[in-house]
PDB file of N, CA and C in Angstrom:
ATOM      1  N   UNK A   1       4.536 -27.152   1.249  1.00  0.00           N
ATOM      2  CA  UNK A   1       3.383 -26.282   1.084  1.00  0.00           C
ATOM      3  C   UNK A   1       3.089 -26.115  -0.401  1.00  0.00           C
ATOM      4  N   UNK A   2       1.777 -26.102  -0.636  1.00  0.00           N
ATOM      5  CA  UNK A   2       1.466 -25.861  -2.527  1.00  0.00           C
ATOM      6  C   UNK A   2       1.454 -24.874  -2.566  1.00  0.00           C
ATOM      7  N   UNK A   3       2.101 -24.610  -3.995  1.00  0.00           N
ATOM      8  CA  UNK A   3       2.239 -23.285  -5.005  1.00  0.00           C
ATOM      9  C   UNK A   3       3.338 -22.446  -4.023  1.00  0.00           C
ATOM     10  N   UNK A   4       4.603 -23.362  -3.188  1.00  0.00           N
ATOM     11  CA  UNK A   4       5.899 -22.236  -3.213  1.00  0.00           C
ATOM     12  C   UNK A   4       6.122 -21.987  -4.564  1.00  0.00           C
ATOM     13  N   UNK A   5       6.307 -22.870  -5.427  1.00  0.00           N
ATOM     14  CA  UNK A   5       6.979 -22.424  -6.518  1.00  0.00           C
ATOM     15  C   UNK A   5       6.384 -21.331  -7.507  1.00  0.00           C
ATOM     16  N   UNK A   6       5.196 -21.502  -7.484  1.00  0.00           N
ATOM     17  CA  UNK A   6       4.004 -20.415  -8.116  1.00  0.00           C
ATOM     18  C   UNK A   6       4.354 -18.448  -7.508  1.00  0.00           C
ATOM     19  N   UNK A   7       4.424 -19.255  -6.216  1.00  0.00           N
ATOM     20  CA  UNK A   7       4.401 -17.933  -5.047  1.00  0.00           C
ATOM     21  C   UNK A   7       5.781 -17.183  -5.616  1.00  0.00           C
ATOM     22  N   UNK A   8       7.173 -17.892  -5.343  1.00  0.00           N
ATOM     23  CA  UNK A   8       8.354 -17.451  -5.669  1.00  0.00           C
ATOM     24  C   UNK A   8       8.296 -16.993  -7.483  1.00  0.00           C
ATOM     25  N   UNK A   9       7.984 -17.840  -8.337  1.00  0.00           N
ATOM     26  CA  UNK A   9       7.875 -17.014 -10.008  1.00  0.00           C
ATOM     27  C   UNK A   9       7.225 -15.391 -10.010  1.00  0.00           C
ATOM     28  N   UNK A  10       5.922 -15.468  -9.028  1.00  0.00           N
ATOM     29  CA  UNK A  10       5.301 -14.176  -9.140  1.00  0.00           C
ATOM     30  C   UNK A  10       6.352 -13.193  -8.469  1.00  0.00           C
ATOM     31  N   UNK A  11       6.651 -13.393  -7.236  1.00  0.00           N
ATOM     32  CA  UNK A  11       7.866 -12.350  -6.892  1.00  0.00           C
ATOM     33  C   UNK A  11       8.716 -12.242  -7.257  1.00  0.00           C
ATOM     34  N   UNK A  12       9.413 -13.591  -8.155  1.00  0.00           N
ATOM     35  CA  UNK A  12      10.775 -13.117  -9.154  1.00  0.00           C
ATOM     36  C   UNK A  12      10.009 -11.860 -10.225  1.00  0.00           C
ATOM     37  N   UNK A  13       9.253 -12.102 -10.690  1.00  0.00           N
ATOM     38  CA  UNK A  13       8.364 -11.877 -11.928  1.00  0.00           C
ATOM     39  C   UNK A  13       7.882 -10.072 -11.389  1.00  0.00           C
ATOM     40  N   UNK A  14       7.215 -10.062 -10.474  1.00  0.00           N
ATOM     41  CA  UNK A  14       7.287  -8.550  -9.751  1.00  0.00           C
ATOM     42  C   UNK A  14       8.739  -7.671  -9.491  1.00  0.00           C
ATOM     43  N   UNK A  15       9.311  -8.426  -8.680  1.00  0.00           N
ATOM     44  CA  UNK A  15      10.191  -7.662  -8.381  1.00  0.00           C
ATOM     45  C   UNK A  15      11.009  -7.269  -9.746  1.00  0.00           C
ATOM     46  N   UNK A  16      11.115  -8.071 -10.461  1.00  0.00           N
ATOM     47  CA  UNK A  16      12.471  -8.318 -11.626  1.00  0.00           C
ATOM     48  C   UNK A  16      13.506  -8.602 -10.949  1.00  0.00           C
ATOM     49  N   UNK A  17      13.358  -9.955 -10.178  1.00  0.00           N
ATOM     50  CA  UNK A  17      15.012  -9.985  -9.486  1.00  0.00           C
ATOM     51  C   UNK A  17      15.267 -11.612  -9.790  1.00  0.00           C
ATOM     52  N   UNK A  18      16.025 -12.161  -9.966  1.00  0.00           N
ATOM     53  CA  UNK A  18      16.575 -13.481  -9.887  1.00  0.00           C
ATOM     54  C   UNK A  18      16.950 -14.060  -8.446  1.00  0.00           C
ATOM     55  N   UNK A  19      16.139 -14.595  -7.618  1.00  0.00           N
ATOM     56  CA  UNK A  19      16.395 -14.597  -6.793  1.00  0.00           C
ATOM     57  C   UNK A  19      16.132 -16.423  -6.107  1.00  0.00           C
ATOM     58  N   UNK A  20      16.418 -16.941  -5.463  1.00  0.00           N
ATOM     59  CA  UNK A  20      15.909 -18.465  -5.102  1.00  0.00           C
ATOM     60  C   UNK A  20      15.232 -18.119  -3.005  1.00  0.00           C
ATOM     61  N   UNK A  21      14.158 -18.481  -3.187  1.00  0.00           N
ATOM     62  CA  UNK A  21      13.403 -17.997  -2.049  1.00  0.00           C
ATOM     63  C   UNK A  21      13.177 -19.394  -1.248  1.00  0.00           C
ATOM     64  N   UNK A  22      13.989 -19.222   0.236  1.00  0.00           N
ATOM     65  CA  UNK A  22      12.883 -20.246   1.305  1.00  0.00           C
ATOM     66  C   UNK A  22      12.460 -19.670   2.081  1.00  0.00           C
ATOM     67  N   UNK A  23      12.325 -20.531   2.952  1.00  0.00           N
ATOM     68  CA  UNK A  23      11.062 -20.419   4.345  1.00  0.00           C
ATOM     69  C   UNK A  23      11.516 -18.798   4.931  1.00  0.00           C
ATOM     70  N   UNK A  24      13.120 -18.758   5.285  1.00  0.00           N
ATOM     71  CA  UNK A  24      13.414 -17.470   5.927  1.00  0.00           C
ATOM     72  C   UNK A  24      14.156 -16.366   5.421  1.00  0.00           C
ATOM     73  N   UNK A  25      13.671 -17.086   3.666  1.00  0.00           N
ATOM     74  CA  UNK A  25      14.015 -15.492   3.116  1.00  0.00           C
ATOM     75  C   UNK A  25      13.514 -14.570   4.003  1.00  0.00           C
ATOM     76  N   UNK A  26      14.140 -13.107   4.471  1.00  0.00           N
ATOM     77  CA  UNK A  26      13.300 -11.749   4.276  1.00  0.00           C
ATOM     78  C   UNK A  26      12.775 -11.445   3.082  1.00  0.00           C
ATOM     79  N   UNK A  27      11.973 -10.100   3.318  1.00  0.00           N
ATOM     80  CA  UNK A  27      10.854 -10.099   2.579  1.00  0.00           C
ATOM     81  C   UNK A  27      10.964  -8.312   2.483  1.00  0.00           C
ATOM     82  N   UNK A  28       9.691  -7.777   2.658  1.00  0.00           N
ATOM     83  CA  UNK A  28       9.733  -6.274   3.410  1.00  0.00           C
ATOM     84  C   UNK A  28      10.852  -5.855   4.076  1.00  0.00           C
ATOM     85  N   UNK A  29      11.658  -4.945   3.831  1.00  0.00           N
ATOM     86  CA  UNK A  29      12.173  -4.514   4.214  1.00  0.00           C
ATOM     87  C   UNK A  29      13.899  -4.656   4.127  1.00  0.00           C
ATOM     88  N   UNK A  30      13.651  -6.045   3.166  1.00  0.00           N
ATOM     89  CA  UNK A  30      15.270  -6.598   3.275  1.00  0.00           C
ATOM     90  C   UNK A  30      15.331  -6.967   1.684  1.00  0.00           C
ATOM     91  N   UNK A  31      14.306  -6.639   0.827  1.00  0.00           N
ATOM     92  CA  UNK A  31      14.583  -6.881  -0.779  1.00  0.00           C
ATOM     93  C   UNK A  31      14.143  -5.106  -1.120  1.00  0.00           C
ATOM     94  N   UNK A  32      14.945  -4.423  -1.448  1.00  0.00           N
ATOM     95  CA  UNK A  32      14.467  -2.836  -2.083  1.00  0.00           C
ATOM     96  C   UNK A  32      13.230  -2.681  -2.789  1.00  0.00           C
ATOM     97  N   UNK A  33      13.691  -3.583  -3.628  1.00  0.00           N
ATOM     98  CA  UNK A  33      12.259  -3.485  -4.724  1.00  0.00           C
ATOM     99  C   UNK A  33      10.929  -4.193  -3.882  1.00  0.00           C
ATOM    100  N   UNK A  34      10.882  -4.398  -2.774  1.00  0.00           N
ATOM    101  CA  UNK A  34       9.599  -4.767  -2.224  1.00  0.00           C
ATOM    102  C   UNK A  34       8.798  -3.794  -1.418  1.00  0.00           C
ATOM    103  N   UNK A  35       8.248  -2.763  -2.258  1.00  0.00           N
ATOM    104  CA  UNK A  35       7.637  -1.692  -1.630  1.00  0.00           C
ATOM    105  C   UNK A  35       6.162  -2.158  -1.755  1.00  0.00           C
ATOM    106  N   UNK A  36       5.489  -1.252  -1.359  1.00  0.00           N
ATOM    107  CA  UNK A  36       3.804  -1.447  -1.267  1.00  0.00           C
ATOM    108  C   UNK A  36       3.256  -1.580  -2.982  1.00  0.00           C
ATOM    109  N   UNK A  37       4.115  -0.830  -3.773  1.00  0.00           N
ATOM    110  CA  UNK A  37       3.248  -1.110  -5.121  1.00  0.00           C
ATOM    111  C   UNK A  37       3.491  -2.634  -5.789  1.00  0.00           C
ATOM    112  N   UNK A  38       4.369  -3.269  -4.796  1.00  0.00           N
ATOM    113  CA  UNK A  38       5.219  -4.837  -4.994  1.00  0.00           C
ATOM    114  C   UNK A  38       4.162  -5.342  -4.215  1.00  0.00           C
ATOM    115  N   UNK A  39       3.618  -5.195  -3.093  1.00  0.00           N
ATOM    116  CA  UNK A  39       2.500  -5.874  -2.676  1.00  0.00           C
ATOM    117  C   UNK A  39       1.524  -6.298  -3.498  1.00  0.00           C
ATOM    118  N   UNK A  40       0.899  -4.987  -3.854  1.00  0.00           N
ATOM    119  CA  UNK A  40      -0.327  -4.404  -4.403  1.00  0.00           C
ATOM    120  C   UNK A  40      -0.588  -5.457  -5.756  1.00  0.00           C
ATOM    121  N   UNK A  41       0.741  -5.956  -6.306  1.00  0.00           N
ATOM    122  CA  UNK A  41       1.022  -6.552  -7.481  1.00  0.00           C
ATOM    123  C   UNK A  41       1.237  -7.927  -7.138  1.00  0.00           C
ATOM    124  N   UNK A  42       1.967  -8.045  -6.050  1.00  0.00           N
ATOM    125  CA  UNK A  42       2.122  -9.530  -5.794  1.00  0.00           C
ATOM    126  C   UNK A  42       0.462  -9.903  -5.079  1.00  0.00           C
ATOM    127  N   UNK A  43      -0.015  -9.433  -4.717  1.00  0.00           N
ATOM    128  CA  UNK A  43      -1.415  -9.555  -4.144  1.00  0.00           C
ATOM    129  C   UNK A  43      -2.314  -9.943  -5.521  1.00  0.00           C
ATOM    130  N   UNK A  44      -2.892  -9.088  -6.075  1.00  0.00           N
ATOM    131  CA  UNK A  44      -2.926  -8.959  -7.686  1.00  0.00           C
ATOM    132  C   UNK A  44      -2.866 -10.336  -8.143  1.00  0.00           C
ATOM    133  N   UNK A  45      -1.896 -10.885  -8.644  1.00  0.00           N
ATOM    134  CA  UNK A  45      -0.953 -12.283  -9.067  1.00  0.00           C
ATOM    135  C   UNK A  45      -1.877 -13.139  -8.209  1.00  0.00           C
ATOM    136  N   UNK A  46      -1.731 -12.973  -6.927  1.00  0.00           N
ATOM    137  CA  UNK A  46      -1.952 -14.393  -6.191  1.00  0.00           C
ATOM    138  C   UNK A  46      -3.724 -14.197  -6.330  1.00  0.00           C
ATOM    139  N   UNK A  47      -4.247 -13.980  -6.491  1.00  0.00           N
ATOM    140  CA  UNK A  47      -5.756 -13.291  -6.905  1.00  0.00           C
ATOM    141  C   UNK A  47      -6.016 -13.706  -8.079  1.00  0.00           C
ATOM    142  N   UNK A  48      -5.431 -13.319  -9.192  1.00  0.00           N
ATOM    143  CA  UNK A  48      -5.417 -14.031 -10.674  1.00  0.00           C
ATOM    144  C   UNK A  48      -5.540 -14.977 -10.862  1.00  0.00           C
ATOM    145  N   UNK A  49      -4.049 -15.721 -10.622  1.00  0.00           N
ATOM    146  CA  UNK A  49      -3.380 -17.331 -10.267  1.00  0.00           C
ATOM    147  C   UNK A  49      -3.948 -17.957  -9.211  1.00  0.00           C
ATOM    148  N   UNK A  50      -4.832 -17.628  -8.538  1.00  0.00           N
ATOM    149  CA  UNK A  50      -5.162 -19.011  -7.271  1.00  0.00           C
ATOM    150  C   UNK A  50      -6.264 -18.750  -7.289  1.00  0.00           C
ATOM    151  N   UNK A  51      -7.282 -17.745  -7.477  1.00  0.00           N
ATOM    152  CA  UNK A  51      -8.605 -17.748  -7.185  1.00  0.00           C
ATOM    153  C   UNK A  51      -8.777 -17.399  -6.103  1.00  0.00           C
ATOM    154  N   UNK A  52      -8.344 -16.775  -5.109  1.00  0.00           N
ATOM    155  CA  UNK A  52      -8.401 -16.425  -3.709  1.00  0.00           C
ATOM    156  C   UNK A  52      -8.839 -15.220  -3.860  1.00  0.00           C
ATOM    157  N   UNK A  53      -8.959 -14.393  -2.983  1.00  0.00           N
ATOM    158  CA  UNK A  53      -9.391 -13.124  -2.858  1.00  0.00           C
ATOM    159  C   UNK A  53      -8.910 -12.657  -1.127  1.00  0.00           C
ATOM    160  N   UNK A  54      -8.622 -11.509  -1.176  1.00  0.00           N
ATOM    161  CA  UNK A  54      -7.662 -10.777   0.126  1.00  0.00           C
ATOM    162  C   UNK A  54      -8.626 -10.103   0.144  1.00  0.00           C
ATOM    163  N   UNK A  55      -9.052  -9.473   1.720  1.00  0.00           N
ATOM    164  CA  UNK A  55      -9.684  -8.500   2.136  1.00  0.00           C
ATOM    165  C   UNK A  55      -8.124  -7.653   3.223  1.00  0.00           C
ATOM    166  N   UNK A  56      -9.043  -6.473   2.737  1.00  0.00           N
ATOM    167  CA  UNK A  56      -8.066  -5.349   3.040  1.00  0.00           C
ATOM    168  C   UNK A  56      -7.608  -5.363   4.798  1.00  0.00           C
ATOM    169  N   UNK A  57      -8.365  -5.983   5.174  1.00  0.00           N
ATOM    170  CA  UNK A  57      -8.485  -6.271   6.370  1.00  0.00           C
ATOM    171  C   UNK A  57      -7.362  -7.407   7.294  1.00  0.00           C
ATOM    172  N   UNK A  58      -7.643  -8.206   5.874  1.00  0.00           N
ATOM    173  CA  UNK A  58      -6.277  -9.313   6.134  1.00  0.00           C
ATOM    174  C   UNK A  58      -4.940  -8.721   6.049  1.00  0.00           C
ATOM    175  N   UNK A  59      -4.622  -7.908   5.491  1.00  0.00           N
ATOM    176  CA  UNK A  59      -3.471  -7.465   4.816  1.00  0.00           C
ATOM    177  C   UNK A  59      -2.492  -6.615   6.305  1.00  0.00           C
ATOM    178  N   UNK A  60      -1.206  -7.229   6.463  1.00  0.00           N
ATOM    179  CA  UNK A  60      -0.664  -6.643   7.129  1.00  0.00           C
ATOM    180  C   UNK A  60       0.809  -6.875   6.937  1.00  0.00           C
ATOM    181  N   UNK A  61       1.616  -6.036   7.583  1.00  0.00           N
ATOM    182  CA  UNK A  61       3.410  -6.380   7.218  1.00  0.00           C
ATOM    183  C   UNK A  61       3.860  -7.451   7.560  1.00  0.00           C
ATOM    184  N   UNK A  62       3.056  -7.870   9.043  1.00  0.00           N
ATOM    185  CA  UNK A  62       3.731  -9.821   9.587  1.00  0.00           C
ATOM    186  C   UNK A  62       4.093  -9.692   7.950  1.00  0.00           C
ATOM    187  N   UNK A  63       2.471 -10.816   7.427  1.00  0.00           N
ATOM    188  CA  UNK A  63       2.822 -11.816   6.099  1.00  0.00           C
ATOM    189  C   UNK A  63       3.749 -11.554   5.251  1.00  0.00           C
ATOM    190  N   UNK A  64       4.369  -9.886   4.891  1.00  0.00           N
ATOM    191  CA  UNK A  64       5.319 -10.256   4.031  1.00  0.00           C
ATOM    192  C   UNK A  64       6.401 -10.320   4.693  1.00  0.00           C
ATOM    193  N   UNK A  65       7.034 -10.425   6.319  1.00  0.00           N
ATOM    194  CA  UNK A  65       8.362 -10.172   6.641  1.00  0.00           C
ATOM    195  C   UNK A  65       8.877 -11.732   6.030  1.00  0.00           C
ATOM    196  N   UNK A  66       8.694 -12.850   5.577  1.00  0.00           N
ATOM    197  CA  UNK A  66       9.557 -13.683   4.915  1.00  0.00           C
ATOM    198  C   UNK A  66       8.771 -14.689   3.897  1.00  0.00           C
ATOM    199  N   UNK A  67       9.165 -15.094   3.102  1.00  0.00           N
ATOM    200  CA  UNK A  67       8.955 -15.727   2.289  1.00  0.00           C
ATOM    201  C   UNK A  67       8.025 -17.370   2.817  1.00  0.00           C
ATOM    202  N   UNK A  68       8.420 -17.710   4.031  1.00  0.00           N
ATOM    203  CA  UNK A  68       7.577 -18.554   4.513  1.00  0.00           C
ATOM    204  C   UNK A  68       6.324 -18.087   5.267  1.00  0.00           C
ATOM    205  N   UNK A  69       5.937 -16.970   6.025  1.00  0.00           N
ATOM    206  CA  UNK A  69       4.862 -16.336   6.331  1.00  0.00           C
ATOM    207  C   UNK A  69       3.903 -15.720   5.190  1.00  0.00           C
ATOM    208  N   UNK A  70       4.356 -15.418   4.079  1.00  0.00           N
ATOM    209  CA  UNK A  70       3.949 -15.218   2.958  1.00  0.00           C
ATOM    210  C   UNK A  70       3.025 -16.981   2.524  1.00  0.00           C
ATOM    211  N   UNK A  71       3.859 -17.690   2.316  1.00  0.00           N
ATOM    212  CA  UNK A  71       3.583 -18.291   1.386  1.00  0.00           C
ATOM    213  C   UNK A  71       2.188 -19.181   2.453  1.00  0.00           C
ATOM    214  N   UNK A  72       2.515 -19.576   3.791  1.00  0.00           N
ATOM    215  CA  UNK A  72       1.592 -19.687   4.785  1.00  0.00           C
ATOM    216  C   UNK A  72       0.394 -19.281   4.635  1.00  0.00           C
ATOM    217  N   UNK A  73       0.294 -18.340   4.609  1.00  0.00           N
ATOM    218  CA  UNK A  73      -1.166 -17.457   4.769  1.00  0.00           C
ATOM    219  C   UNK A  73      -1.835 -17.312   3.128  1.00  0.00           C
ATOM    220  N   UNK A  74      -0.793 -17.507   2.326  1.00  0.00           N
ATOM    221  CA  UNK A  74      -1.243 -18.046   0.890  1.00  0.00           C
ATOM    222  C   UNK A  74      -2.020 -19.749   0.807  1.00  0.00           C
ATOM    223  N   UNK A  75      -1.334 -20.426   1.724  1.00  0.00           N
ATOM    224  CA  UNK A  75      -1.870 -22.053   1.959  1.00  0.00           C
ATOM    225  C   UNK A  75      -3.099 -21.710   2.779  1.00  0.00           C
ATOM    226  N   UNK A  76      -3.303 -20.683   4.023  1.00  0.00           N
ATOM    227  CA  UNK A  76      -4.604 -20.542   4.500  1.00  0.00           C
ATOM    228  C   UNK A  76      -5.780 -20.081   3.845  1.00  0.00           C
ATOM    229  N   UNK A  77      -5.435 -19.013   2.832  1.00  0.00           N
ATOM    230  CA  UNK A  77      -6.425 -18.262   2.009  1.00  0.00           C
ATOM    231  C   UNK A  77      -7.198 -19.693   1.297  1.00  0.00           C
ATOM    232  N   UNK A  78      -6.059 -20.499   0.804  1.00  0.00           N
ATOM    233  CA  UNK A  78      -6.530 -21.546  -0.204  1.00  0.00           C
ATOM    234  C   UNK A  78      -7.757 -22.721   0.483  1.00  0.00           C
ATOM    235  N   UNK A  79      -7.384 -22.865   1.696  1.00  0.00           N
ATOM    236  CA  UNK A  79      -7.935 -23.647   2.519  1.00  0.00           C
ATOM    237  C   UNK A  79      -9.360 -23.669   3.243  1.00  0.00           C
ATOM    238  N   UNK A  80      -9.257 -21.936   2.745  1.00  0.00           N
ATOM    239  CA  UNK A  80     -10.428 -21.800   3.600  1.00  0.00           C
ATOM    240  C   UNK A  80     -11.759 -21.664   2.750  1.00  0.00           C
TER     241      UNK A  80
END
């Protein structure tokens, strides 16, 4: 999938964590520092960096429970 590696720098880079991310990392609920203002920011980032744009509408907990549902719906935004 394009821009895992993009995807994973911004959440090292948010969170402040050193971390190596795949498909079934957890996400929400299983990294501390991934609260809603970690969204809000990792959302942010991927908005900056990709040119995409999120409607509030899209936004739900599925996409962040792992690092591969995340990065998924980051490949759909791009696609569409």
């Amino acid at each position: 999938m394009p821009n895992q590696q993009l995807l994973a720098d911004i959440l090292r880079t948010v969170l402040q964590i050193d971390k190596d991310f795949s498909a079934d990392t957890p996400l929400l609920g299983a990294i501390p520092e991934f609260d809603s203002m970690a969204i809000i920011a990792v959302i942010t980032e991927l908005e900056d960096q990709l040119g995409i744009g999120f409607d509030d509408d899209e936004i739900s907990a599925e996409i962040f429970e792992t690092f591969g549902q995340l990065s998924a719906f980051v490949a759909e935004k791009q696609a569409a």
